[in-house]
N, C-alpha and C. Protein backbone atom coordinates (compact mmCIF):
# COMPACT_ATOMS: atom_id res chain seq x y z
N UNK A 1 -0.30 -3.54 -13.28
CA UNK A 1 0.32 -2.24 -13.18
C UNK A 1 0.84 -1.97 -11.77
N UNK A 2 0.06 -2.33 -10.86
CA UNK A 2 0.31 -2.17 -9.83
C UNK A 2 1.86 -2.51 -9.48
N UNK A 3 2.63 -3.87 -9.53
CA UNK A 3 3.79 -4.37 -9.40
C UNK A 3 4.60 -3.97 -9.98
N UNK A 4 4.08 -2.95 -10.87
CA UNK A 4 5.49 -2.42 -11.34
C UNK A 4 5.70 -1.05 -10.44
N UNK A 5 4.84 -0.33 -10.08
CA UNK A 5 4.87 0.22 -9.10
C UNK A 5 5.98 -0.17 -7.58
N UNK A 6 5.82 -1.68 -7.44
CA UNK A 6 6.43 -1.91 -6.40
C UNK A 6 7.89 -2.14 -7.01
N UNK A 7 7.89 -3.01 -8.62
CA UNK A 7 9.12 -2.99 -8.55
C UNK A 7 10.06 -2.08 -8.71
N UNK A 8 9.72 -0.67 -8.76
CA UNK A 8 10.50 -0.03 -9.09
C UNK A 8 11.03 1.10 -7.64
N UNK A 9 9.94 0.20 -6.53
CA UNK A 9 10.51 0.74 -5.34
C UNK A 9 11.36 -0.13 -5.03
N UNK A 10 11.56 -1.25 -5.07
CA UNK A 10 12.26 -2.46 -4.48
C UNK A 10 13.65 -2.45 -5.80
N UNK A 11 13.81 -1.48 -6.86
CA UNK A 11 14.73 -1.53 -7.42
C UNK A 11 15.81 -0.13 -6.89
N UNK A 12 14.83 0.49 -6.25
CA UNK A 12 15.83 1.93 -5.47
C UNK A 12 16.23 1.35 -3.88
N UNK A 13 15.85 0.38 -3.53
CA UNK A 13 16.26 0.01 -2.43
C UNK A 13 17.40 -1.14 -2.56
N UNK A 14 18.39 -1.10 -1.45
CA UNK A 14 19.72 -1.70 -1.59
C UNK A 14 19.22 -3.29 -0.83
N UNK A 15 20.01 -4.14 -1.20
CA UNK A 15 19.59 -5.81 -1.37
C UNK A 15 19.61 -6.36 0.37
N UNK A 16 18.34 -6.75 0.68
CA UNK A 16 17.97 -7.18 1.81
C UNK A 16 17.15 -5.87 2.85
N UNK A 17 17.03 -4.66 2.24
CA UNK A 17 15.95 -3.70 2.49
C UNK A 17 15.01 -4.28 2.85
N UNK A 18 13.94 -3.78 3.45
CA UNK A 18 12.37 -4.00 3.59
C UNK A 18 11.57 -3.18 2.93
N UNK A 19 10.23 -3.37 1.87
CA UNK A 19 9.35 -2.32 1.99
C UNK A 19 7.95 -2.34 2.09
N UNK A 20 7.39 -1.82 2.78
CA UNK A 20 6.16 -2.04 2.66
C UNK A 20 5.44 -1.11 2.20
N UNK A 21 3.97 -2.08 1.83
CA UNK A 21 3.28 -2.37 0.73
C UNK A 21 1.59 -1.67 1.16
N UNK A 22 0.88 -1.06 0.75
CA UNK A 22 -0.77 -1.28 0.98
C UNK A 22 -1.08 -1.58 -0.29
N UNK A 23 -2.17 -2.66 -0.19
CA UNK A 23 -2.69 -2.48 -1.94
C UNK A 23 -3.75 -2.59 -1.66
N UNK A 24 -4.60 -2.08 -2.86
CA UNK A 24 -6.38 -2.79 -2.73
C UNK A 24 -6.73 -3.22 -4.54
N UNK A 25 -7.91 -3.94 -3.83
CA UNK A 25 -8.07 -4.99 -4.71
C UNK A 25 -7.68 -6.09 -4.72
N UNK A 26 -8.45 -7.31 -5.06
CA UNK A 26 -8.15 -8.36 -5.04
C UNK A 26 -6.94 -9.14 -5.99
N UNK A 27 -7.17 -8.43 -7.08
CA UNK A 27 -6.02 -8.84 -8.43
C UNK A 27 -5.17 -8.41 -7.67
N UNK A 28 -4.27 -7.48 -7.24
CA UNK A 28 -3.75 -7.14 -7.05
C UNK A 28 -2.86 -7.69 -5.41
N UNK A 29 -3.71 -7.98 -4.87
CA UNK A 29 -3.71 -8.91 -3.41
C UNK A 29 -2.77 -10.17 -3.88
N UNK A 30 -3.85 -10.88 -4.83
CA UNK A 30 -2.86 -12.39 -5.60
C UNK A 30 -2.07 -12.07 -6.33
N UNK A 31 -1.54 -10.98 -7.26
CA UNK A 31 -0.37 -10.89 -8.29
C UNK A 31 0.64 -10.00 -7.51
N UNK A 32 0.60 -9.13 -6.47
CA UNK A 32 2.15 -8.50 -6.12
C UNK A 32 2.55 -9.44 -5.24
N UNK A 33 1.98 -10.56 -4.12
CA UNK A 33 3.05 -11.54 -3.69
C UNK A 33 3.86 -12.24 -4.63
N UNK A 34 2.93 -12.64 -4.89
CA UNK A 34 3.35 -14.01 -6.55
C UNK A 34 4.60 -13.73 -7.15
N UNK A 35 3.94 -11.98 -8.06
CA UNK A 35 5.49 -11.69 -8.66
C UNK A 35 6.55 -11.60 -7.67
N UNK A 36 6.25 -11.01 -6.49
CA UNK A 36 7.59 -10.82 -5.67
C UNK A 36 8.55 -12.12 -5.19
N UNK A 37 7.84 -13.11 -4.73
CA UNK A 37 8.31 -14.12 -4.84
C UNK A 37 9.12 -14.72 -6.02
N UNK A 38 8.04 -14.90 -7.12
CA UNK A 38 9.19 -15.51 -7.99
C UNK A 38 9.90 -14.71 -8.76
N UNK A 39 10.50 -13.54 -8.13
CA UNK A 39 11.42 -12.70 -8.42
C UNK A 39 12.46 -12.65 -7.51
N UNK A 40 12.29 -13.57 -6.69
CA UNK A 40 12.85 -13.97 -5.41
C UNK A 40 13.10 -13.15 -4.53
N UNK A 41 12.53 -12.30 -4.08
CA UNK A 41 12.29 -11.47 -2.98
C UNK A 41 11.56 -12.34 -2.13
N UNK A 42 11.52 -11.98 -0.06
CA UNK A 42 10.95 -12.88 0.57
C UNK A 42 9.42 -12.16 0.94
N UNK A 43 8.56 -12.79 1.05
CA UNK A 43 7.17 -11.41 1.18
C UNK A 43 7.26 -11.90 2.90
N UNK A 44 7.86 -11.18 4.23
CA UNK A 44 7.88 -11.12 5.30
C UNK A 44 6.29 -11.22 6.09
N UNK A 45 5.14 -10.56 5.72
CA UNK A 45 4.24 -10.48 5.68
C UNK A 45 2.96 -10.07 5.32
N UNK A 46 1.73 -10.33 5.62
CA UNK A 46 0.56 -9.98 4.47
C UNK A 46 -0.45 -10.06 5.36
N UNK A 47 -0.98 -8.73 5.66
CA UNK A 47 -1.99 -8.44 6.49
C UNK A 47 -3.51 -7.98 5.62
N UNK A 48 -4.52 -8.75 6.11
CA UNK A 48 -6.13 -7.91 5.55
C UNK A 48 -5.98 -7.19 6.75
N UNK A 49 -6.38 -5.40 6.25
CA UNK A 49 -7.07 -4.38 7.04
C UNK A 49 -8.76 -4.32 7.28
N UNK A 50 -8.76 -3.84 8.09
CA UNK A 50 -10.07 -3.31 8.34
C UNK A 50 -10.97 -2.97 7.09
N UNK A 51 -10.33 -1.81 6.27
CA UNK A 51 -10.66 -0.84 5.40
C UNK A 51 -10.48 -1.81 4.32
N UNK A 52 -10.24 -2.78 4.13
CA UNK A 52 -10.58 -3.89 2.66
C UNK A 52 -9.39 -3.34 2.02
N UNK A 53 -8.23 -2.91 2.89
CA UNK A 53 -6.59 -2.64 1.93
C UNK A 53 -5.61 -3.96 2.87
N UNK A 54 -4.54 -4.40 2.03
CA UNK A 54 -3.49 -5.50 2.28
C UNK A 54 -2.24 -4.72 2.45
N UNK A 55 -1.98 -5.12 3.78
CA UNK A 55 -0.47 -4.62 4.01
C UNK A 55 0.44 -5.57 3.39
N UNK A 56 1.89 -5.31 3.18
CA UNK A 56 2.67 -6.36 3.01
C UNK A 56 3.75 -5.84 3.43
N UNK A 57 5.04 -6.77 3.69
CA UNK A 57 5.98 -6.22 3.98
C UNK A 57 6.67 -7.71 3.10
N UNK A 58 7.80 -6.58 2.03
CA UNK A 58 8.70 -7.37 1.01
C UNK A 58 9.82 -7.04 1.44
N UNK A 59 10.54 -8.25 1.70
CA UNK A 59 12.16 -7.93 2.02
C UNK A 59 13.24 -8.28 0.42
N UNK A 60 13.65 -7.32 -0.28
CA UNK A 60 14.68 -7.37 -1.27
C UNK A 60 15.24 -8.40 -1.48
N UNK A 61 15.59 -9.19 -2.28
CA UNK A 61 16.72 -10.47 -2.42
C UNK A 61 17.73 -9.85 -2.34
N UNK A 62 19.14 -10.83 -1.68
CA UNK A 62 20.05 -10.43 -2.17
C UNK A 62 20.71 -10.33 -0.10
């Protein structure tokens, strides 16, 4: 559920945008890079916080 969440931010944003991401949970840690990738978006980066939440920063295809 979560990734659809993101995809539907990364579908209001125009192609080669950035957005970033917090998530928690671990499912969720391994399945929103994954999908973003092979949706071909580039995942710029992926930080563990302090507080046991994952930053990310997804840059748009395109």
């Amino acid at each position: 559920m979560t990734f659809v969440h993101v995809r539907l931010a990364l579908d209001r944003l125009p192609a080669g945008a950035k957005l970033g991401v917090l998530l928690r949970g671990e499912e969720a840690r391994r399945n929103v890079p994954r999908t973003a990738l092979d949706q071909g978006h580039q995942l710029l980066s992926m930080d563990d916080l302090a507080d046991e939440t994952t930053r990310l920063v997804i840059q748009k295809k395109g």
